[in-house]
PDB file of N, CA and C in Angstrom:
ATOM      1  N   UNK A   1      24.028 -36.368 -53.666  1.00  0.00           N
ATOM      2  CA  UNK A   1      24.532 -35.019 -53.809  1.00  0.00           C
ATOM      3  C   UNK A   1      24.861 -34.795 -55.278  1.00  0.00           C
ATOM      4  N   UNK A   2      23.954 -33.925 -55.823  1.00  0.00           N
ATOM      5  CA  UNK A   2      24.208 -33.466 -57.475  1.00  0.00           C
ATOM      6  C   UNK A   2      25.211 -33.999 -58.381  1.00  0.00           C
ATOM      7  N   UNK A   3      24.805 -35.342 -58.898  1.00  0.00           N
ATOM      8  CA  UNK A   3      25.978 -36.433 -59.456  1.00  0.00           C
ATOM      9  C   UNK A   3      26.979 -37.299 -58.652  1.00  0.00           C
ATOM     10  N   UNK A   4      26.518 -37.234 -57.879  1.00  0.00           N
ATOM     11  CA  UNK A   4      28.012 -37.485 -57.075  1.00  0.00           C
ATOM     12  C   UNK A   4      27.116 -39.119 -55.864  1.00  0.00           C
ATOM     13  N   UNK A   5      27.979 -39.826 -55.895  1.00  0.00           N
ATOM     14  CA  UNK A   5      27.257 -41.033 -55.240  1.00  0.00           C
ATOM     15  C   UNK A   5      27.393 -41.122 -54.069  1.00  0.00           C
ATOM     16  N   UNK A   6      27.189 -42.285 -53.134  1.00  0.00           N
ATOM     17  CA  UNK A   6      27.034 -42.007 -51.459  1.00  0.00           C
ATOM     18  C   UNK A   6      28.051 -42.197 -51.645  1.00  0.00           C
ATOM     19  N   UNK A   7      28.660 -43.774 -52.258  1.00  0.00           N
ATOM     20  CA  UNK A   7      30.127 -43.847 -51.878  1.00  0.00           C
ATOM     21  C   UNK A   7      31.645 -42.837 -52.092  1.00  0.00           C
ATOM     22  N   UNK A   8      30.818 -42.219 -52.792  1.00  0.00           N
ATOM     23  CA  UNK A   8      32.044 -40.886 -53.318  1.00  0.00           C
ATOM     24  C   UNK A   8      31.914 -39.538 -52.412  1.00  0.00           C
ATOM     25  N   UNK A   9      30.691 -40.178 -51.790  1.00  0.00           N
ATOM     26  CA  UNK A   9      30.272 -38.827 -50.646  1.00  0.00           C
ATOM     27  C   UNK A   9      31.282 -39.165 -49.032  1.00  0.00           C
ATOM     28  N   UNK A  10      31.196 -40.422 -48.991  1.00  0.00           N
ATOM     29  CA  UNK A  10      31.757 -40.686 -48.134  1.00  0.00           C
ATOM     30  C   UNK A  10      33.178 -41.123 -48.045  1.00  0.00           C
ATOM     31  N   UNK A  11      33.746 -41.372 -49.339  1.00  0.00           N
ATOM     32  CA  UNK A  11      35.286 -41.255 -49.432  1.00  0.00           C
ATOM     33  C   UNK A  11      35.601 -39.854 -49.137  1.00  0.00           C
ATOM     34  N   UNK A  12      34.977 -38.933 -49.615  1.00  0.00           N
ATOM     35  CA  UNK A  12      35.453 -37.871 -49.518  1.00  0.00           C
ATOM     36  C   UNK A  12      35.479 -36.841 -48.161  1.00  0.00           C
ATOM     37  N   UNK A  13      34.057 -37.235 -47.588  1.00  0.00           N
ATOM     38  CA  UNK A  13      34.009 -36.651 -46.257  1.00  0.00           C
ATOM     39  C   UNK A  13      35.223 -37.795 -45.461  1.00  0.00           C
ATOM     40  N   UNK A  14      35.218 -39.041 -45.504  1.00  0.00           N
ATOM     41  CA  UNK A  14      36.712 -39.319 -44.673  1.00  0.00           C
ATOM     42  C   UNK A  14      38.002 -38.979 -45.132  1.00  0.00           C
ATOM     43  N   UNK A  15      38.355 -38.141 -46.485  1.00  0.00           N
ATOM     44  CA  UNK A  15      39.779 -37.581 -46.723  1.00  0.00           C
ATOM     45  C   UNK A  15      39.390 -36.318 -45.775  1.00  0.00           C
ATOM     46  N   UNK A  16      38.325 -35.455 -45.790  1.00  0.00           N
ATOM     47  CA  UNK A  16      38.504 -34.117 -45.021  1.00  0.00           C
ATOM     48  C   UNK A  16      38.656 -34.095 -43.775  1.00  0.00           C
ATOM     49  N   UNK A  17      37.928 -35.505 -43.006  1.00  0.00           N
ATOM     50  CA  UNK A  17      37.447 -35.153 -41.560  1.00  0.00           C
ATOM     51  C   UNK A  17      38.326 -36.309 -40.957  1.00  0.00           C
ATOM     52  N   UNK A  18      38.686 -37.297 -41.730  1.00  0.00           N
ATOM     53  CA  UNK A  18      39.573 -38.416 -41.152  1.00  0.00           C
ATOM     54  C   UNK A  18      39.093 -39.446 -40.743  1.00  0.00           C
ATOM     55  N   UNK A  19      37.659 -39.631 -40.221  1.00  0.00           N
ATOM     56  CA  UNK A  19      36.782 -40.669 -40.052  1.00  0.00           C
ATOM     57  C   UNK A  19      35.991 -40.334 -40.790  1.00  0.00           C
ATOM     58  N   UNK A  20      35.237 -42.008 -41.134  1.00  0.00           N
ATOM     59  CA  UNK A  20      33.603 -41.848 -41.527  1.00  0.00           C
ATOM     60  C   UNK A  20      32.552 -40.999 -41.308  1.00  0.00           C
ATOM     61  N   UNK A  21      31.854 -41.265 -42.060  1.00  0.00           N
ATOM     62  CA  UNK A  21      30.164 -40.434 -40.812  1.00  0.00           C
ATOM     63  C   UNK A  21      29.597 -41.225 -40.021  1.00  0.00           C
ATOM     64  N   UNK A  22      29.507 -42.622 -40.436  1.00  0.00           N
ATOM     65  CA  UNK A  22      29.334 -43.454 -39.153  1.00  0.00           C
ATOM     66  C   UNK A  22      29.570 -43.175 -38.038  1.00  0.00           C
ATOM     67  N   UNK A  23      31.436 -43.127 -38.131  1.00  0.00           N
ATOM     68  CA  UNK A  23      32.145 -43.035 -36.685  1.00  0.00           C
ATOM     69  C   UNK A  23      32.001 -41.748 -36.105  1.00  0.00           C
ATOM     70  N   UNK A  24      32.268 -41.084 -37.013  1.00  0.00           N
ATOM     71  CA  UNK A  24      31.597 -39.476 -36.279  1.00  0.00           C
ATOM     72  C   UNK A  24      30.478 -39.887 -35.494  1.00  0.00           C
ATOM     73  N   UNK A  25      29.445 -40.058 -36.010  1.00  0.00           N
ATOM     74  CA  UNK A  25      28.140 -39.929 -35.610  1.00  0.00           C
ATOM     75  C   UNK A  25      28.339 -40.831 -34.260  1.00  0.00           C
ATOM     76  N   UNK A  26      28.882 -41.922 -34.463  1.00  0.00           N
ATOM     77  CA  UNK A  26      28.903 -42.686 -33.036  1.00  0.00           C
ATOM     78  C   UNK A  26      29.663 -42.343 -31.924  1.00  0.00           C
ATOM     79  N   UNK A  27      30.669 -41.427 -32.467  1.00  0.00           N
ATOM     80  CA  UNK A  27      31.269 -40.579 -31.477  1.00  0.00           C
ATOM     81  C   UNK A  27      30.429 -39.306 -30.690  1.00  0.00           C
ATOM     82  N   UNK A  28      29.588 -38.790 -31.484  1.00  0.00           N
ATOM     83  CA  UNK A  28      28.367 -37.534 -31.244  1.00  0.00           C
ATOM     84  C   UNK A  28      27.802 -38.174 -30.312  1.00  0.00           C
ATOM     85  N   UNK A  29      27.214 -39.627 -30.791  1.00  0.00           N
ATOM     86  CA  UNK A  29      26.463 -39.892 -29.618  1.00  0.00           C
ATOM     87  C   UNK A  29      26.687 -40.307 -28.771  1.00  0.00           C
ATOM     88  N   UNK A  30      27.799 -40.822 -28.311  1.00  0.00           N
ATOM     89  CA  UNK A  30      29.056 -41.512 -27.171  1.00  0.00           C
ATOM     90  C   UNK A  30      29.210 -39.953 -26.211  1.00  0.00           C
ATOM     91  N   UNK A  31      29.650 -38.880 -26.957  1.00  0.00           N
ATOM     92  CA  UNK A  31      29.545 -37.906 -26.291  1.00  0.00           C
ATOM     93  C   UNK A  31      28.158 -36.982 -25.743  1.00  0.00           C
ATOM     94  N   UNK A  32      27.261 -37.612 -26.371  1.00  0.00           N
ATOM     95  CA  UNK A  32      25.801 -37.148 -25.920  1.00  0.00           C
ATOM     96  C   UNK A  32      25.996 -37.972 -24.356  1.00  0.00           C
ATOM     97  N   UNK A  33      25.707 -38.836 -24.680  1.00  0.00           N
ATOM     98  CA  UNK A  33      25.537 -40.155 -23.999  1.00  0.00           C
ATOM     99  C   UNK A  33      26.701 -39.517 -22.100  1.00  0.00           C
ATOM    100  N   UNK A  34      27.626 -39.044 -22.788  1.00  0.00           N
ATOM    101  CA  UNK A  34      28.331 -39.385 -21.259  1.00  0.00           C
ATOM    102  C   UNK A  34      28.040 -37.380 -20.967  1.00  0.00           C
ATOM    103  N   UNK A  35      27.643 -36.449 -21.622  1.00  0.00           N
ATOM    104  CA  UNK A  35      26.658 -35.440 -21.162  1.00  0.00           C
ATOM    105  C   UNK A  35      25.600 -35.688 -20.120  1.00  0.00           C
ATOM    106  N   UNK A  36      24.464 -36.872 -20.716  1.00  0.00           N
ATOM    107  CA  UNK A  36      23.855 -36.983 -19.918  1.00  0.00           C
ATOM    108  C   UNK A  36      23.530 -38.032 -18.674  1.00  0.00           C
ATOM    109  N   UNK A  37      24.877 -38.149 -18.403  1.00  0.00           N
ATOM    110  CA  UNK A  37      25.149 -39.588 -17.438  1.00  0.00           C
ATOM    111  C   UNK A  37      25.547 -38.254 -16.060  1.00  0.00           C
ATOM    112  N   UNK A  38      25.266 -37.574 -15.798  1.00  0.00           N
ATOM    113  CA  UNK A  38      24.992 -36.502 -14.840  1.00  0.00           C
ATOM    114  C   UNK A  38      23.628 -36.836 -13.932  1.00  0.00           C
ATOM    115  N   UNK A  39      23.075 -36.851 -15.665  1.00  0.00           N
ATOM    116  CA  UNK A  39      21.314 -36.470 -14.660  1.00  0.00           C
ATOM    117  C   UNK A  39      20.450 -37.921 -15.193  1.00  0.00           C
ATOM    118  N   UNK A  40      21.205 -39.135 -15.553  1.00  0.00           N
ATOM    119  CA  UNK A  40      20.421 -40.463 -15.727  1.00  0.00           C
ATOM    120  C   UNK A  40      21.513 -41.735 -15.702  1.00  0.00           C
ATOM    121  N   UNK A  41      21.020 -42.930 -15.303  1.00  0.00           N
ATOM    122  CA  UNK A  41      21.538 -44.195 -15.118  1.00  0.00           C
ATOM    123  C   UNK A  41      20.838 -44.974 -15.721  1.00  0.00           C
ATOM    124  N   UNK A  42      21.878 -46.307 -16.037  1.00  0.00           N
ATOM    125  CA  UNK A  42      21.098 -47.507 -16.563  1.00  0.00           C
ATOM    126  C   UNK A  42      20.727 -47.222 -18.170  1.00  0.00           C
ATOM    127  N   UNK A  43      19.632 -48.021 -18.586  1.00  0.00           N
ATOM    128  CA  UNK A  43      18.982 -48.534 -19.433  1.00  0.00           C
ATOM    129  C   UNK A  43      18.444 -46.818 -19.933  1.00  0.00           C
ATOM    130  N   UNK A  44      17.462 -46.087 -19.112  1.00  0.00           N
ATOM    131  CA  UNK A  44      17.477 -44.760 -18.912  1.00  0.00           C
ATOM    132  C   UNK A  44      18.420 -43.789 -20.042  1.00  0.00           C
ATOM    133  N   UNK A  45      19.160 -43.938 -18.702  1.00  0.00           N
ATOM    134  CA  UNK A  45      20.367 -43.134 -19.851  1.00  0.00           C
ATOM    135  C   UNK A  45      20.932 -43.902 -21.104  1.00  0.00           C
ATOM    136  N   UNK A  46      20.811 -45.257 -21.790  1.00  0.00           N
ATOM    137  CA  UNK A  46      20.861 -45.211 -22.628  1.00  0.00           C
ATOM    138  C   UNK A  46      20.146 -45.035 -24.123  1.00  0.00           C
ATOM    139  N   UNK A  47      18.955 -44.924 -23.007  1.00  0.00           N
ATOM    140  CA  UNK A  47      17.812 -44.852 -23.907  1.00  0.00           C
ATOM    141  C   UNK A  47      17.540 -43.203 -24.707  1.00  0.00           C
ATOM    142  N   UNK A  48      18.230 -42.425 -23.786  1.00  0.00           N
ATOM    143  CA  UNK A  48      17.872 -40.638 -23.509  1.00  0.00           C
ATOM    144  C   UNK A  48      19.214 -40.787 -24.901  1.00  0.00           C
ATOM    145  N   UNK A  49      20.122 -41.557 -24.552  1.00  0.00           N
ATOM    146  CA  UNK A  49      21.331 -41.428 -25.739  1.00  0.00           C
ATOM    147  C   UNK A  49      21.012 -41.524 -26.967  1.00  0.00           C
ATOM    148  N   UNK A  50      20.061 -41.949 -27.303  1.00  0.00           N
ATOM    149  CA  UNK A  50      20.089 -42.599 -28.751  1.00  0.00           C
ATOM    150  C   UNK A  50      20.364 -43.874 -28.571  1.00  0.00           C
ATOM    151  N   UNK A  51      21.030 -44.931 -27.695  1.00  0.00           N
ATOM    152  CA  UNK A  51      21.121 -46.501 -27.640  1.00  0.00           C
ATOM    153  C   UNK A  51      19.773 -47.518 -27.801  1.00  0.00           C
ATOM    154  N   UNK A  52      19.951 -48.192 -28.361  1.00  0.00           N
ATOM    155  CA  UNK A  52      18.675 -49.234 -28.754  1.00  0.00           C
ATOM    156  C   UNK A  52      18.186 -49.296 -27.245  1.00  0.00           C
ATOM    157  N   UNK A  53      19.708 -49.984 -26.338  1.00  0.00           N
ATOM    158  CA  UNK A  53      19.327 -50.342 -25.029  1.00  0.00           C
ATOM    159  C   UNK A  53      20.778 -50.391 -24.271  1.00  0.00           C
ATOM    160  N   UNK A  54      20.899 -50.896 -22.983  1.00  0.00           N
ATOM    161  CA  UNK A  54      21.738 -50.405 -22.355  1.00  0.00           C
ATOM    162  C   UNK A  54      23.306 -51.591 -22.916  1.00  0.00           C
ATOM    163  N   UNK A  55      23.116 -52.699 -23.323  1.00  0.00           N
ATOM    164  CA  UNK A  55      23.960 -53.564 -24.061  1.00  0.00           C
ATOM    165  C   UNK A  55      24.784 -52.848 -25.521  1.00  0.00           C
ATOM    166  N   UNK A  56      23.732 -52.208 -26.193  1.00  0.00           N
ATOM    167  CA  UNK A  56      23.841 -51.414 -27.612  1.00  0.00           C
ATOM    168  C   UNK A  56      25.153 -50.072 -26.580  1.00  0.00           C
ATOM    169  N   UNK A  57      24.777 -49.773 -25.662  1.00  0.00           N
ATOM    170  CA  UNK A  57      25.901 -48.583 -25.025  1.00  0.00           C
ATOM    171  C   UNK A  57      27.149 -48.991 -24.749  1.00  0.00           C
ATOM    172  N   UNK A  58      26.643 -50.306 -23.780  1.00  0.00           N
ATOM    173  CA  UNK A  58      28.108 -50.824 -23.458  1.00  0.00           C
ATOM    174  C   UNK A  58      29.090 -51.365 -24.925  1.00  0.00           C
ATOM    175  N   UNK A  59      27.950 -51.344 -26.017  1.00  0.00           N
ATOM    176  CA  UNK A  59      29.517 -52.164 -26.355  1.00  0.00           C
ATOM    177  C   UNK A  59      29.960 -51.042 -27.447  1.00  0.00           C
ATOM    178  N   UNK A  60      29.172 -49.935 -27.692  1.00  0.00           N
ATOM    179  CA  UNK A  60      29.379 -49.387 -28.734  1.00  0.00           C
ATOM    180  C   UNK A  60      30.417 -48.114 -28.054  1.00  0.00           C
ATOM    181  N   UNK A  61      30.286 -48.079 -26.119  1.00  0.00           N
ATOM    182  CA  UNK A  61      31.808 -47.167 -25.135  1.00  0.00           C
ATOM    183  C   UNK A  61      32.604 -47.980 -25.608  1.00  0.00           C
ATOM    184  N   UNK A  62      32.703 -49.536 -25.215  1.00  0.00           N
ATOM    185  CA  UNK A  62      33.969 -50.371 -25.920  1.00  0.00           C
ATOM    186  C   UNK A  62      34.736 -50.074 -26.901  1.00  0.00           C
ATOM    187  N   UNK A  63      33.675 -50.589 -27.696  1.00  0.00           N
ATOM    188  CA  UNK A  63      34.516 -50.629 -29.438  1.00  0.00           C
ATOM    189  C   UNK A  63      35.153 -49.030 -29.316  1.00  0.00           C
ATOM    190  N   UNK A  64      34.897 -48.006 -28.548  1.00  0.00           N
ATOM    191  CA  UNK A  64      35.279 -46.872 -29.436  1.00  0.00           C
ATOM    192  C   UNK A  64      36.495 -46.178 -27.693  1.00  0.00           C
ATOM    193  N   UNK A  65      36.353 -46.843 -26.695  1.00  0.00           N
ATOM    194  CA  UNK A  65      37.450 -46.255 -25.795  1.00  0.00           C
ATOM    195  C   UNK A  65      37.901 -47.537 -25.198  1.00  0.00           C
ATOM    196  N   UNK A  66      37.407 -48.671 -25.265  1.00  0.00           N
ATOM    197  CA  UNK A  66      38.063 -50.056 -24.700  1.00  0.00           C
ATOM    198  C   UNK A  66      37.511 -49.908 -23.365  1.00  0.00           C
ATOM    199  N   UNK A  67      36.156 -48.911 -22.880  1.00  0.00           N
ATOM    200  CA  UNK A  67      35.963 -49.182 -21.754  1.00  0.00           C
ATOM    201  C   UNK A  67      34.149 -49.431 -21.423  1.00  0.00           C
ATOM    202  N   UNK A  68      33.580 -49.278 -20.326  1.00  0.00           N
ATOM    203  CA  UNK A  68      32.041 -49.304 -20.256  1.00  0.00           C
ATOM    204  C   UNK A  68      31.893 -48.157 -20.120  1.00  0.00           C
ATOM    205  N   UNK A  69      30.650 -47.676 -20.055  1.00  0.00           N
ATOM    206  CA  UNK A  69      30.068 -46.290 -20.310  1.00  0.00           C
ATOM    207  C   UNK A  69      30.681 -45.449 -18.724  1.00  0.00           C
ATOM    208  N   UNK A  70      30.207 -46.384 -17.917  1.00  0.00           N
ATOM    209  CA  UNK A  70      30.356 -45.263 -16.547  1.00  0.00           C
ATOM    210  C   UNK A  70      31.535 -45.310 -16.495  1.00  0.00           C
ATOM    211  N   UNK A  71      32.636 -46.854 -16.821  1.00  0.00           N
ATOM    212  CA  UNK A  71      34.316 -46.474 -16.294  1.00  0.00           C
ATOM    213  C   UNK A  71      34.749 -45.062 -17.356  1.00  0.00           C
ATOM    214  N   UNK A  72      34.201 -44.779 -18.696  1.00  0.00           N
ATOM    215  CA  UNK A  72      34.429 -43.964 -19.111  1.00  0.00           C
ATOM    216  C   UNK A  72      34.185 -42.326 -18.576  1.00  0.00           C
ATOM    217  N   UNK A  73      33.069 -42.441 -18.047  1.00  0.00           N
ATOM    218  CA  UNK A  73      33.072 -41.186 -17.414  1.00  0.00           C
ATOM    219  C   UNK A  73      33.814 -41.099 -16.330  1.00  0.00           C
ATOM    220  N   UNK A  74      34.320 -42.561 -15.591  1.00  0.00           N
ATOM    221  CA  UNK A  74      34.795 -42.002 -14.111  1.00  0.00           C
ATOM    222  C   UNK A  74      36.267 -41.477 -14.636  1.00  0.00           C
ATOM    223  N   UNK A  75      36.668 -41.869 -15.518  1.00  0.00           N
ATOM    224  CA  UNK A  75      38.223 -42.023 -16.257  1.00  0.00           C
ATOM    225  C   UNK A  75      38.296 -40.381 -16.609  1.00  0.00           C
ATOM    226  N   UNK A  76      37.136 -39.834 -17.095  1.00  0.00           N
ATOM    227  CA  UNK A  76      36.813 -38.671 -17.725  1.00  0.00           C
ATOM    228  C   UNK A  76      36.842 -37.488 -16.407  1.00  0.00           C
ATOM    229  N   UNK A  77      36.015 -38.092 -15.627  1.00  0.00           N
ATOM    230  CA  UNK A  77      36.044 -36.858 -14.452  1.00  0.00           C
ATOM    231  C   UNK A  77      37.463 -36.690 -13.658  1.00  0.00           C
ATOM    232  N   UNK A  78      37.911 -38.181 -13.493  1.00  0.00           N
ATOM    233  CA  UNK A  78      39.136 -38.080 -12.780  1.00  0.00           C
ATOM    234  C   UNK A  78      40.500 -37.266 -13.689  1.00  0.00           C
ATOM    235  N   UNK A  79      40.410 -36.962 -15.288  1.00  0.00           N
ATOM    236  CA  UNK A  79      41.450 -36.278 -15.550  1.00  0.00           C
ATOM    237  C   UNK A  79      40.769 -35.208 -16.312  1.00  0.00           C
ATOM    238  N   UNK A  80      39.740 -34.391 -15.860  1.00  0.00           N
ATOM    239  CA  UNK A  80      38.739 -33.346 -16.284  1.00  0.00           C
ATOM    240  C   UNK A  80      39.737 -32.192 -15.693  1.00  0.00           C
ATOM    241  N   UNK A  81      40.243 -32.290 -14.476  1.00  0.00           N
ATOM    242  CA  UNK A  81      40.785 -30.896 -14.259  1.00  0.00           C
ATOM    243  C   UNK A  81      42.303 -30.813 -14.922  1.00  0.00           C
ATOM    244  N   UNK A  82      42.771 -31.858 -15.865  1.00  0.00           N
ATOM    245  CA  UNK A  82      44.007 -31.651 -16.494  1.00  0.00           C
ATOM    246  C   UNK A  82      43.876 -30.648 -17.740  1.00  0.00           C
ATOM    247  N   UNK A  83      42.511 -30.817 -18.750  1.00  0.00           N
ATOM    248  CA  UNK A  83      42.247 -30.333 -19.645  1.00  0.00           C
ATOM    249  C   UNK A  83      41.368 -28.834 -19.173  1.00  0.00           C
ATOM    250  N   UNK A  84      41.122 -28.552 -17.867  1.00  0.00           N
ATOM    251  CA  UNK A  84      40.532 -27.171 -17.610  1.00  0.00           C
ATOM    252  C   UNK A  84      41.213 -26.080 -17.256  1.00  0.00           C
ATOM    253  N   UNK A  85      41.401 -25.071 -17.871  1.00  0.00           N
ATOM    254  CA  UNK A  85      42.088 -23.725 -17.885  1.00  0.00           C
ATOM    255  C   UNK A  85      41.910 -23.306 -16.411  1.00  0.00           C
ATOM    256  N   UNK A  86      40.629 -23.514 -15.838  1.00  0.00           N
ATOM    257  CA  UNK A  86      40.500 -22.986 -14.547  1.00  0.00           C
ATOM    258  C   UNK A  86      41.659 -23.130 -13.394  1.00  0.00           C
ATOM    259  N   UNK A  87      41.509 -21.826 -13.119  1.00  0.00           N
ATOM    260  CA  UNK A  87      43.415 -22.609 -12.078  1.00  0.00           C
ATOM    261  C   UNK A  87      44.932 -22.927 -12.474  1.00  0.00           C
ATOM    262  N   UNK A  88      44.605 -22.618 -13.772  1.00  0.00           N
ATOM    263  CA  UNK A  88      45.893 -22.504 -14.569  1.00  0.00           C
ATOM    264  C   UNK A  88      47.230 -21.817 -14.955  1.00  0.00           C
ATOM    265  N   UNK A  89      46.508 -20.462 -13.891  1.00  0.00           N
ATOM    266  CA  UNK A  89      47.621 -19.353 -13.917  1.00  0.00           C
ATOM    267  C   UNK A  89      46.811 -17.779 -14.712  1.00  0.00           C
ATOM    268  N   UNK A  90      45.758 -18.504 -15.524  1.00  0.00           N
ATOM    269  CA  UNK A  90      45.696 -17.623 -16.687  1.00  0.00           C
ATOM    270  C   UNK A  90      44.691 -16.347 -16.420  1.00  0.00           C
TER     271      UNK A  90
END
């Protein structure tokens, strides 16, 4: 970026955004990833994610919620209606 180096690109995008672009990005695709765990399983769905393979998923749900891909979604659906306005009064 016009003088400016990667590493100064990326100190700076983590003072604005608070994480890396790495971790962003692995978060984008963590959240791709449990989008399309609706309409695919397995190896499949990690493949549709962006994951090398279905090992590359499990550990990269880990490192980033301490859980596996599907306990993450079941964790996700079971407190989905806490975060939905629907039914809320409003």
């Amino acid at each position: 970026v016009m003088g400016v180096g990667a590493r100064q690109v990326e100190r700076r995008f983590h003072a604005a955004v608070g994480l890396s672009p790495k971790v962003l990005c692995r978060i984008a695709r963590m959240q791709h990833a449990v989008e399309l765990s609706r309409e695919l399983e397995g190896a499949e769905w990690a493949l549709a994610a962006g994951y090398y393979d279905q090992a590359h998923q499990v550990r990269e749900f880990r490192a980033l919620t301490g859980l596996t891909p599907r306990a993450y979604v079941r964790e996700q659906a079971e407190v989905g209606f806490v975060q939905s306005p629907e039914g809320a009064g409003a």
